[in-house]
Protein backbone atom coordinates (compact mmCIF):
# COMPACT_ATOMS: atom_id res chain seq x y z
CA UNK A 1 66.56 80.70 107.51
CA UNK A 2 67.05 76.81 106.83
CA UNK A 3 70.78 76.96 108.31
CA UNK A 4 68.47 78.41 111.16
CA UNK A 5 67.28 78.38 115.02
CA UNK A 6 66.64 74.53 115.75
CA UNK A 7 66.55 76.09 119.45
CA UNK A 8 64.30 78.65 120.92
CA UNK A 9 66.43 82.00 120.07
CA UNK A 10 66.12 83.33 123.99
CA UNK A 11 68.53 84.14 126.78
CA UNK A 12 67.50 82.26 129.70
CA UNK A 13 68.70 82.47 133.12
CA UNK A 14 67.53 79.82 135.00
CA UNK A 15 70.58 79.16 137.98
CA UNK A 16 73.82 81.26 138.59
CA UNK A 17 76.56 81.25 135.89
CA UNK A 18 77.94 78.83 136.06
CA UNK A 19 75.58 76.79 137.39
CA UNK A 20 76.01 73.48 139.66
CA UNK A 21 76.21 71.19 136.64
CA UNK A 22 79.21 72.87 134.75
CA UNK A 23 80.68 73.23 138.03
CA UNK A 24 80.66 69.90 138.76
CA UNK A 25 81.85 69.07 135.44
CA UNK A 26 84.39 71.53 135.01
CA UNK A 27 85.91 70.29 138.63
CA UNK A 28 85.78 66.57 136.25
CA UNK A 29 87.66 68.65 133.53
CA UNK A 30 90.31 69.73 135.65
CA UNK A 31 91.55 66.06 136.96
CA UNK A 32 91.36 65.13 133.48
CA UNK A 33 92.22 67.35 130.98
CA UNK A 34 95.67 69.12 130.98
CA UNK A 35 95.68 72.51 132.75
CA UNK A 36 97.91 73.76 129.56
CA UNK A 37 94.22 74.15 128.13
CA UNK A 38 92.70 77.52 128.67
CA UNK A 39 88.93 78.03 129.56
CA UNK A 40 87.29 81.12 128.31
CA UNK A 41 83.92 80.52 130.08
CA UNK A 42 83.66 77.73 133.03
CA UNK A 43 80.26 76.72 130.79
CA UNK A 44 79.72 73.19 130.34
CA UNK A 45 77.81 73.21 126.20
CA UNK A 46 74.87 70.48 125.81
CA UNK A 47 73.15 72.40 122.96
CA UNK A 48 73.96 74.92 120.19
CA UNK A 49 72.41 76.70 117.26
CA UNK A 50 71.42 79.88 115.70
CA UNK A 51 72.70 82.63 118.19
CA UNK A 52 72.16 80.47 121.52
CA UNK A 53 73.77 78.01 123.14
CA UNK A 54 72.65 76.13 126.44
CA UNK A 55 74.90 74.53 129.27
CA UNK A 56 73.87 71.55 131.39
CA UNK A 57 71.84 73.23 133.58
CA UNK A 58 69.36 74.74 131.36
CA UNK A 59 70.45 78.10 130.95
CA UNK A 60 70.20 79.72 127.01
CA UNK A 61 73.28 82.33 126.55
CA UNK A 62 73.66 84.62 123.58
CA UNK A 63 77.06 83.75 121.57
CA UNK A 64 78.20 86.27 120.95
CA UNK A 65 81.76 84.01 119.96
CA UNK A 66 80.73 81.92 117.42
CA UNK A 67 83.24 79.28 118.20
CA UNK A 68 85.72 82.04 117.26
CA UNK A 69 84.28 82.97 114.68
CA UNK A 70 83.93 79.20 113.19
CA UNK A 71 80.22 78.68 113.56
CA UNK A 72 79.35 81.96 110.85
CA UNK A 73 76.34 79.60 109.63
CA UNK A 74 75.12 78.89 113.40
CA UNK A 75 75.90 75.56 114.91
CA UNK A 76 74.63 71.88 113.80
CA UNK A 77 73.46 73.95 110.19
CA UNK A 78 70.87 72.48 108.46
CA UNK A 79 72.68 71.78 105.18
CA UNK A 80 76.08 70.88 107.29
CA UNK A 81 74.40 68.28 108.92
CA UNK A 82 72.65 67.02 106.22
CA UNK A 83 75.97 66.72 103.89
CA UNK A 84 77.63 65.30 107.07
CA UNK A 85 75.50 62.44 107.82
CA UNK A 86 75.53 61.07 104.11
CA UNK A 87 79.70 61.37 103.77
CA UNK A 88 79.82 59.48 107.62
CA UNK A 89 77.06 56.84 105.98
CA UNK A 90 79.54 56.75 102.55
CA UNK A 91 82.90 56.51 104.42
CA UNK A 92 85.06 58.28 107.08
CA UNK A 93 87.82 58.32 105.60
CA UNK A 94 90.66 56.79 103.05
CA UNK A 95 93.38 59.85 103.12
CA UNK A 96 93.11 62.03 100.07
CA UNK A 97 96.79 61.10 99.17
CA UNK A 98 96.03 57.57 98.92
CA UNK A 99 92.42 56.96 97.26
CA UNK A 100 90.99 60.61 96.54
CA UNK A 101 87.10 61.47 96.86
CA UNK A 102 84.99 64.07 95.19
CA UNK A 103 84.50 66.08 98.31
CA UNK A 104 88.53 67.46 98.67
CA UNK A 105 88.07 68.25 94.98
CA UNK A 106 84.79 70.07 95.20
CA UNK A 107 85.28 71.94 98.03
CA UNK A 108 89.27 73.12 96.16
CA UNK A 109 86.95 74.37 93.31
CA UNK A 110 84.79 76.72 95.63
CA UNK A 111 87.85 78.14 97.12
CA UNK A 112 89.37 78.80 93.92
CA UNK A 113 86.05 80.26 92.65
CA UNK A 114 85.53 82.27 95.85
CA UNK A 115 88.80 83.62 97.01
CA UNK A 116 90.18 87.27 95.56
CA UNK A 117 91.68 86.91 91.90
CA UNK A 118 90.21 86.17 88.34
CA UNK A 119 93.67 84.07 87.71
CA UNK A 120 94.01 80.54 87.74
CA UNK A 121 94.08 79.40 91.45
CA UNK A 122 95.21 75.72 92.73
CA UNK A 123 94.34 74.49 96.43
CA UNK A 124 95.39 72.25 99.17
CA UNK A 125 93.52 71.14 102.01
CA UNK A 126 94.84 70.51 105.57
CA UNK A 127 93.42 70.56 109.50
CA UNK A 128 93.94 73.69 111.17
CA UNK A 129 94.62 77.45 110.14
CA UNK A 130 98.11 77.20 111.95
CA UNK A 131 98.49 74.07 109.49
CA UNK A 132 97.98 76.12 106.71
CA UNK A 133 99.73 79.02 107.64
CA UNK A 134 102.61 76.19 107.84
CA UNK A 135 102.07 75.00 104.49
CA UNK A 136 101.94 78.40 103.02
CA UNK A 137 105.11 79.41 104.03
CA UNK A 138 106.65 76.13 102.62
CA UNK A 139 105.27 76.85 99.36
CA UNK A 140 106.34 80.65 99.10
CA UNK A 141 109.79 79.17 100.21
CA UNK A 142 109.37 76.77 97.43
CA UNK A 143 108.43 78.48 95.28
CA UNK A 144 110.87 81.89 95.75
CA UNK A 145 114.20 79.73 96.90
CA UNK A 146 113.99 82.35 99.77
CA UNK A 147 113.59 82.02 103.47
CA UNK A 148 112.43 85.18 104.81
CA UNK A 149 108.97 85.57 106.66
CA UNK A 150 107.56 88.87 107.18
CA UNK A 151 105.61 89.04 109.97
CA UNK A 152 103.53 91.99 112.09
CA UNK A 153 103.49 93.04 115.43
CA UNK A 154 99.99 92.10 117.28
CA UNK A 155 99.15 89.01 114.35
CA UNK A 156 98.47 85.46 115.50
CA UNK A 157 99.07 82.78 113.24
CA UNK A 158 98.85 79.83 115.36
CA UNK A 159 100.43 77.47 117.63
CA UNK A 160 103.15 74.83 115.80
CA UNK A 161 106.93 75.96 116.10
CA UNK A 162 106.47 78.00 113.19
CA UNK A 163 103.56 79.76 113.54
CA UNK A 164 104.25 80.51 117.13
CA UNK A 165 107.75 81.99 115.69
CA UNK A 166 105.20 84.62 113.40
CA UNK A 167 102.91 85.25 116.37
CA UNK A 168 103.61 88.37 118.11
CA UNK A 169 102.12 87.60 121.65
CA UNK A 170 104.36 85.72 124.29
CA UNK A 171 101.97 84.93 127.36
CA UNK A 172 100.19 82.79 126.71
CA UNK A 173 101.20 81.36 123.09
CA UNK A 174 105.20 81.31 122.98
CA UNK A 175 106.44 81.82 126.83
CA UNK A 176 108.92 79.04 127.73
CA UNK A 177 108.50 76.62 124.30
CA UNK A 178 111.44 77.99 122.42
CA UNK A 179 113.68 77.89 120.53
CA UNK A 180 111.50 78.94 117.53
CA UNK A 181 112.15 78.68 113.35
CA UNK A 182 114.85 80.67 112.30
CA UNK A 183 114.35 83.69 109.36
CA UNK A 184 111.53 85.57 111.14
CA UNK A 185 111.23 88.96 110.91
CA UNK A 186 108.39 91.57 113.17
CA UNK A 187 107.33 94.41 111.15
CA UNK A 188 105.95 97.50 113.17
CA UNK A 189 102.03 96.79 112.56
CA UNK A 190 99.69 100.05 111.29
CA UNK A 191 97.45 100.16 114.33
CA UNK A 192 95.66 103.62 114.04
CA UNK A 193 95.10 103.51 117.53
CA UNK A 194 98.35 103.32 119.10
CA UNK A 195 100.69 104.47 116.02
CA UNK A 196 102.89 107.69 117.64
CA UNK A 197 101.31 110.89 116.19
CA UNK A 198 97.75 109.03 116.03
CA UNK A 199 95.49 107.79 112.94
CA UNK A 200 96.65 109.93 110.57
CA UNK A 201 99.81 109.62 111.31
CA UNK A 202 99.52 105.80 110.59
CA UNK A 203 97.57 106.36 107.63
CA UNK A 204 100.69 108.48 106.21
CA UNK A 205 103.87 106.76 107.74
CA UNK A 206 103.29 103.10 108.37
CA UNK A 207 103.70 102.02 105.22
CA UNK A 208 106.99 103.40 104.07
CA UNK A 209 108.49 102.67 107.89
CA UNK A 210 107.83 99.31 106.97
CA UNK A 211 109.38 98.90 103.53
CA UNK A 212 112.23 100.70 104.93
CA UNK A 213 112.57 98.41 107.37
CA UNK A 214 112.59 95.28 105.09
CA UNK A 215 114.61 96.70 102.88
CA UNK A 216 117.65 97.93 105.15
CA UNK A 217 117.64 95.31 107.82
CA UNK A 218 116.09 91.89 105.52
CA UNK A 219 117.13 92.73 102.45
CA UNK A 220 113.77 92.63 99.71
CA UNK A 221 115.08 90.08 97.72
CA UNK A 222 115.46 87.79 100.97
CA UNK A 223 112.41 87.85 101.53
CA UNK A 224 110.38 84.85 100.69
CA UNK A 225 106.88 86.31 101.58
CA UNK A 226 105.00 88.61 103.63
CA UNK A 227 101.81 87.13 105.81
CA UNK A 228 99.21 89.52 107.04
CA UNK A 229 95.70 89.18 108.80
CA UNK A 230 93.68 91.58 106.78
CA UNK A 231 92.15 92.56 109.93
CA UNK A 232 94.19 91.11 112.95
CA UNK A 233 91.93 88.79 115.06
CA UNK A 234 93.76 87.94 118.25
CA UNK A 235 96.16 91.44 118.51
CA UNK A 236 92.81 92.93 118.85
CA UNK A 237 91.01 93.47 115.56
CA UNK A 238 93.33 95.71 114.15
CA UNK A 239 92.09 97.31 111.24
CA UNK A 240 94.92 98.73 109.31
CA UNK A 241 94.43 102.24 107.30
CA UNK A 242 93.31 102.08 103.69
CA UNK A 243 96.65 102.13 101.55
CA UNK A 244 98.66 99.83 104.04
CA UNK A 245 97.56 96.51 102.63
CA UNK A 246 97.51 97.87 98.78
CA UNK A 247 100.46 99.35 99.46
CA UNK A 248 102.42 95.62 100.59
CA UNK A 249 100.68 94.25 98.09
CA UNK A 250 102.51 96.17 95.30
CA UNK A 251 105.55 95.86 96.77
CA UNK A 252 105.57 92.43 97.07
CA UNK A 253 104.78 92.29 93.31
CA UNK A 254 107.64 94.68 92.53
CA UNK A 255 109.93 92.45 94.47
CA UNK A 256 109.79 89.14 93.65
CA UNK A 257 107.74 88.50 97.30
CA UNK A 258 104.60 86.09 97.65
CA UNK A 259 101.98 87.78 99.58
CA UNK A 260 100.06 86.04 101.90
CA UNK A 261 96.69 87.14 103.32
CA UNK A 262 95.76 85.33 106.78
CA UNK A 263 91.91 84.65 106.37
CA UNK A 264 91.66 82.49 109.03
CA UNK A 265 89.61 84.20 111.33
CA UNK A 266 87.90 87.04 108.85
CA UNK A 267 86.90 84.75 106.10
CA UNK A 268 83.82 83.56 105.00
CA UNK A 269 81.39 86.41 105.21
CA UNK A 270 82.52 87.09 108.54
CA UNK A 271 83.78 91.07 107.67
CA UNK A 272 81.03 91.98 105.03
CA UNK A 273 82.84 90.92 101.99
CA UNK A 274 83.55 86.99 101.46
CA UNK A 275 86.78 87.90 102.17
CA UNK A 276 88.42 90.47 104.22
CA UNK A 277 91.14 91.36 101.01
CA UNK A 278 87.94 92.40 99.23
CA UNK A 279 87.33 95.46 101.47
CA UNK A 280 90.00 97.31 99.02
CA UNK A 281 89.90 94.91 96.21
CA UNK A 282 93.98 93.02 97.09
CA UNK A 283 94.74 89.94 95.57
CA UNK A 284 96.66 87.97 97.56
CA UNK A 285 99.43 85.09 95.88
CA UNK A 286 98.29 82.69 98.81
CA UNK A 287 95.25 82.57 100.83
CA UNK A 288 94.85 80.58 104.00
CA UNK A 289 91.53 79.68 105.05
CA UNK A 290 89.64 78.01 108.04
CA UNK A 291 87.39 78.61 111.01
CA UNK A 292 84.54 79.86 108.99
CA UNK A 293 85.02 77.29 106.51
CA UNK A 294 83.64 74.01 107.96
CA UNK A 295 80.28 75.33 110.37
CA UNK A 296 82.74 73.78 113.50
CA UNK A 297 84.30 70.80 111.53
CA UNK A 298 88.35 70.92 111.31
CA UNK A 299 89.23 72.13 107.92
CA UNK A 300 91.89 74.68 106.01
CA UNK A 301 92.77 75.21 102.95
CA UNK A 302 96.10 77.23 100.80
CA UNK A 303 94.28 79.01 97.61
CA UNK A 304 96.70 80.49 94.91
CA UNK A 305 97.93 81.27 92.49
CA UNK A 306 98.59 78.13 90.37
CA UNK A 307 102.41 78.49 89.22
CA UNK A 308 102.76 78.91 92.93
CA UNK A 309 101.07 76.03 94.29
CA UNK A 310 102.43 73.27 91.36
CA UNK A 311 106.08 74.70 92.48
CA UNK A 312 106.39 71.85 95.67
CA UNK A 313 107.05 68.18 94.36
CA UNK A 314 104.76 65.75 94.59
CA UNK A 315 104.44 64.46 98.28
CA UNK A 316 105.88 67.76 99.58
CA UNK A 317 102.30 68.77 100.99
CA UNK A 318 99.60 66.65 102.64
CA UNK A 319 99.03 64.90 106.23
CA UNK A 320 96.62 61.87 106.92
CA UNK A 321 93.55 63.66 107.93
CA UNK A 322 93.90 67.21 105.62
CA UNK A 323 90.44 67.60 104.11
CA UNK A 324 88.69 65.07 105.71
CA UNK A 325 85.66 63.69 104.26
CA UNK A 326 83.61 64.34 106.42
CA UNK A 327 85.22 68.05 106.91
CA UNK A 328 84.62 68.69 103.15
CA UNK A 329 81.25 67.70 103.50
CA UNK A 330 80.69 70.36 105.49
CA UNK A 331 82.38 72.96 104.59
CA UNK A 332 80.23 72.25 101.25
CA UNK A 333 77.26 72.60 103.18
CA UNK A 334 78.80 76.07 105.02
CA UNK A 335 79.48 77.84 102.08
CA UNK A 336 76.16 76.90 100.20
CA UNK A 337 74.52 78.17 103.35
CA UNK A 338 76.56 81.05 102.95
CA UNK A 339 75.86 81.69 99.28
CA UNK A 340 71.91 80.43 99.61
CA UNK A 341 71.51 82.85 102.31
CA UNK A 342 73.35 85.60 101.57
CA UNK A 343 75.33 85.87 104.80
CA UNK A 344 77.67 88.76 103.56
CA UNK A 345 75.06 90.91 103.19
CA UNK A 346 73.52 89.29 106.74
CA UNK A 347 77.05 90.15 108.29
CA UNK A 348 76.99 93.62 106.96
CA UNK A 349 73.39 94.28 108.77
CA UNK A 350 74.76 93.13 111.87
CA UNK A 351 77.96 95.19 111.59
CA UNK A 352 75.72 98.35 111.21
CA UNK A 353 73.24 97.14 114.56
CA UNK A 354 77.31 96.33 116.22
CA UNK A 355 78.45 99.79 115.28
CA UNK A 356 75.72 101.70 115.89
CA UNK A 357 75.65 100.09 119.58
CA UNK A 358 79.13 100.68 120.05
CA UNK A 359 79.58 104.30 118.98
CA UNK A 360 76.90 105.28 121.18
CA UNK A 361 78.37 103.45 123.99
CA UNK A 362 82.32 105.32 123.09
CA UNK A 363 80.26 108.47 123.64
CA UNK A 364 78.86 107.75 126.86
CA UNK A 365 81.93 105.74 128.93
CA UNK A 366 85.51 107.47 128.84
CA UNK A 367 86.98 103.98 129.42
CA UNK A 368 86.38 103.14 125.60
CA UNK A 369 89.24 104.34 124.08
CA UNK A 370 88.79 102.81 120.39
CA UNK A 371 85.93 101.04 118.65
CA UNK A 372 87.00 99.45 115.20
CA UNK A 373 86.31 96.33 112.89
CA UNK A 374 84.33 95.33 110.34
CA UNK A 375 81.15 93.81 109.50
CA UNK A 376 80.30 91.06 112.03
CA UNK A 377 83.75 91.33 113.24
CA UNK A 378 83.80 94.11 115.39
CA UNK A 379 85.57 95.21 119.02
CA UNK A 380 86.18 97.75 122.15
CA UNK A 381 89.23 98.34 123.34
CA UNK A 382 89.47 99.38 127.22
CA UNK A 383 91.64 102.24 128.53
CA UNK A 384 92.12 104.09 131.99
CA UNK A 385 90.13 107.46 131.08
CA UNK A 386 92.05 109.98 130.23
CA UNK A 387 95.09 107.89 129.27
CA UNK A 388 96.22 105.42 126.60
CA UNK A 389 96.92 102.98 129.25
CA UNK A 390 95.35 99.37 128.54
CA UNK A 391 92.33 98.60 131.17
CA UNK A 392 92.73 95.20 131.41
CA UNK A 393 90.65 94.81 134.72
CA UNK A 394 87.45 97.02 133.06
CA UNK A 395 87.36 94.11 130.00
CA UNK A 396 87.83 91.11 132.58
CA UNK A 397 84.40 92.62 134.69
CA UNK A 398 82.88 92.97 131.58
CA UNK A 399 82.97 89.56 130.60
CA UNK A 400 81.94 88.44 134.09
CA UNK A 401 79.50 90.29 134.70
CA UNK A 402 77.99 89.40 131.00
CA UNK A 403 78.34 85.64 131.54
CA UNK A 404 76.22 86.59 134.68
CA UNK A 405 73.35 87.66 132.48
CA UNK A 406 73.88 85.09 129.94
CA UNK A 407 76.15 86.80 127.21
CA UNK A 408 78.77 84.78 126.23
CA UNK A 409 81.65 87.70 125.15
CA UNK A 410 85.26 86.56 123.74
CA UNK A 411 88.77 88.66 125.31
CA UNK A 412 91.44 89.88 122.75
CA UNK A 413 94.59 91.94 122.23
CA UNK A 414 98.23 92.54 122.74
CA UNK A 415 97.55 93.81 126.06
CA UNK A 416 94.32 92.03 127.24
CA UNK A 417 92.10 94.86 127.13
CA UNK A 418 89.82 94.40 124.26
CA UNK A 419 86.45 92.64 123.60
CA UNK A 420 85.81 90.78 120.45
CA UNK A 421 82.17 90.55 119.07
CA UNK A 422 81.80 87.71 116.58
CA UNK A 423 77.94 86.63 116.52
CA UNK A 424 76.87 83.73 114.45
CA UNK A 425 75.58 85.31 110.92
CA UNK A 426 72.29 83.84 111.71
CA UNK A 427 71.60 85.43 114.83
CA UNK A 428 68.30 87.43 114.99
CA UNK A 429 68.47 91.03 114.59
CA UNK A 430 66.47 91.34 118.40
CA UNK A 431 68.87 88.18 120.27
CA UNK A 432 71.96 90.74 118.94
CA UNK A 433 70.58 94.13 120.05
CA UNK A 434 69.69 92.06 123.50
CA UNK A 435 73.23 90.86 124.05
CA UNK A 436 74.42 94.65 122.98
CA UNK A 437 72.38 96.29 125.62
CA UNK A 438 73.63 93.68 128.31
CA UNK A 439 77.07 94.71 126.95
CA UNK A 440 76.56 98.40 127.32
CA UNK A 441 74.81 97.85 131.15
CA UNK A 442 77.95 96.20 132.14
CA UNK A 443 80.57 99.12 130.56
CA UNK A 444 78.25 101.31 132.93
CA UNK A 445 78.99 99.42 135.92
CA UNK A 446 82.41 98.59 135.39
């Protein structure tokens, strides 16, 4: 692969985990840096690319993060750095709003060629996926002359006043950093897990407990939009049944109601399909975009539908840095990397290799009590056998003991009990199965 393995695609223990170099930089970190910033790993990075990366003291782990999911192409991608270096070379930066470039308006073409939807689609750039998530409810506001957001329980949508008003999670994303926007309202979420009555009972009910809800307590023509993860990221992969998103989506139509699909973290390739709407063929009003978007530079981006998008005035959206340059110069080279190497098929090899792995390991350890996701997207969620109570102790061993051997695993859900695979796309088939056996050796001892 050209986006490929600059880096010896190994796992290479060569001190303890973390070893004395990140220790003695992470003790640097923590005069420094403000202790309001989580650490997922106490891993000090000097090196990244394909499916590795290696800390400061030599040792190669298996990331099996991605960046969360931002690095799909691999880290420091061939054709992202090559784009990069020319646009830093050209210029840094002049803000789009002031002096445009080519770049901003390229990469709003490839979004509007890529995302779900044969109409005619209009996009805007900005930073961060909360930044866009942000922006798109401004514009279905706009747009509607409504104010009510539709929200579901488990999603994450980022950490602004607003966003952190749609996420669902208090600890650690909301707790104490109220009060939050106004004209916010939690839908029950169809989580075929943990819906009362089981799968099937989600697969029948959720949807119409829903539109009952919006309709008797919010009122359908109140509402201004509705803004979904197609499959939630942080709540825990959540994979709702088939119907449920179809089903908002046509009631949205029939309502007047801009539907919004959070791609943020399964965009790009990352579920199988470019996008995770395709999995049932949904077109979405608005799209937001990131993560995957850039290889690891900070970029997002609204897509929609264009009578949507031309409803805000001129100077209603922007902010100095939104599609940066240097951002959209890589996020070029991302999705040609994407498109020249056929990474949705490469995501839905490793989701088979993932599935496989983690079916067999359901059937062996009663502490898996679901196994769901998508593509490279993919997770376990931990329970006390026997019960549906979350085994948030099992997960945190897990992910110790893994780091140990030099697997680099990412925590999710509601109730901190799930782990969340999310391997670069460019991984090698044998550097995945490794990390996946490491991962199945530490379920047995925990």
């Amino acid at each position: 692969m050209e986006s490929g393995p600059k880096l010896a695609q190994v796992r290479k223990v060569v001190t303890q985990i973390p070893g004395p170099k990140s220790e003695a930089l992470v003790k640097r970190r923590g005069e420094a840096v403000s202790a309001g910033l989580g650490m997922a790993v106490p891993v000090v990075v000097e090196r990244a690319g394909g499916g590795v990366i290696i800390d400061v003291d030599g040792n190669s782990i298996i990331d099996m993060g991605a960046g969360i999911a931002v690095v799909s192409v691999g880290n420091s991608a061939t054709r992202v750095v090559k784009r990069v270096i020319e646009q830093v070379e050209a210029f840094t930066h002049t803000c789009f709003m002031v002096a445009p470039y080519e770049g901003y308006i390229e990469v709003s073409e490839a979004l509007n060629r890529l995302t779900p939807g044969s109409h005619k689609k209009k996009s805007a750039l900005f930073t961060s996926g909360a930044e866009a998530l942000e922006n798109a409810v401004k514009i279905a506001r706009k747009f509607t002359n409504r104010q009510a957001v539709v929200v579901f329980e488990h999603g994450y949508h980022g950490r602004t006043n607003l966003t952190m008003g749609m996420t669902a999670k208090n600890i650690p994303y909301k707790d104490g950093f109220g009060p939050f926007a106004p004209e916010i309202y939690r839908m029950p979420m169809a989580y075929p897990f943990r819906w009362p009555g089981g799968a099937d009972a989600c697969a029948k009910d959720a949807l119409d407990t829903v539109i009952h809800k919006i309709e008797k307590e919010i009122g359908a023509k109140n509402v201004a939009c509705i803004v979904i993860e197609p499959i939630q990221g942080e709540g825990g992969f959540i994979v709702p049944p088939k119907g449920f998103l179809p089903g908002l989506v046509k009631f949205s139509k029939d309502n007047g109601i801009v539907f919004i699909a959070d791609e943020v973290q399964t965009g790009f390739a990352r579920t199988g399909d470019m996008f995770g709407c395709d999995d049932e063929g949904i077109v979405p009003d608005l799209i937001t975009t990131a993560k995957g978007i850039a290889g690891g530079l900070p970029l997002a981006g609204v897509t929609g539908r264009a009578e949507i998008m031309d409803s805000v005035h001129a100077g209603g959206l922007g902010g100095t840095y939104g599609g940066s340059p240097i951002a959209c110069a890589a996020a070029l080279g991302a999705i040609e990397t994407i498109e020249e190497e056929n990474l949705v098929d490469r995501a839905r090899e490793q989701g088979k290799i993932i599935s496989s792995a983690l079916q067999e390991m359901k059937k062996k350890y009663p502490i898996i009590g679901d196994v769901r996701g998508r593509g490279a997207m993919q997770a376990l969620e931990f329970v006390k056998p026997g019960t549906m109570e979350p085994n948030t102790e099992a997960q945190s061993s897990i992910i110790k003991y893994c780091l140990q051997k030099g697997v680099l695993l990412l925590s999710a859900g509601t109730y901190g009990n799930v782990i969340r695979l999310l391997p670069p796309l460019v991984m090698p088939d044998d550097l995945l199965k490794e990390a996946l056996s490491i991962l199945d050796e530490a379920i047995a001892k925990a």
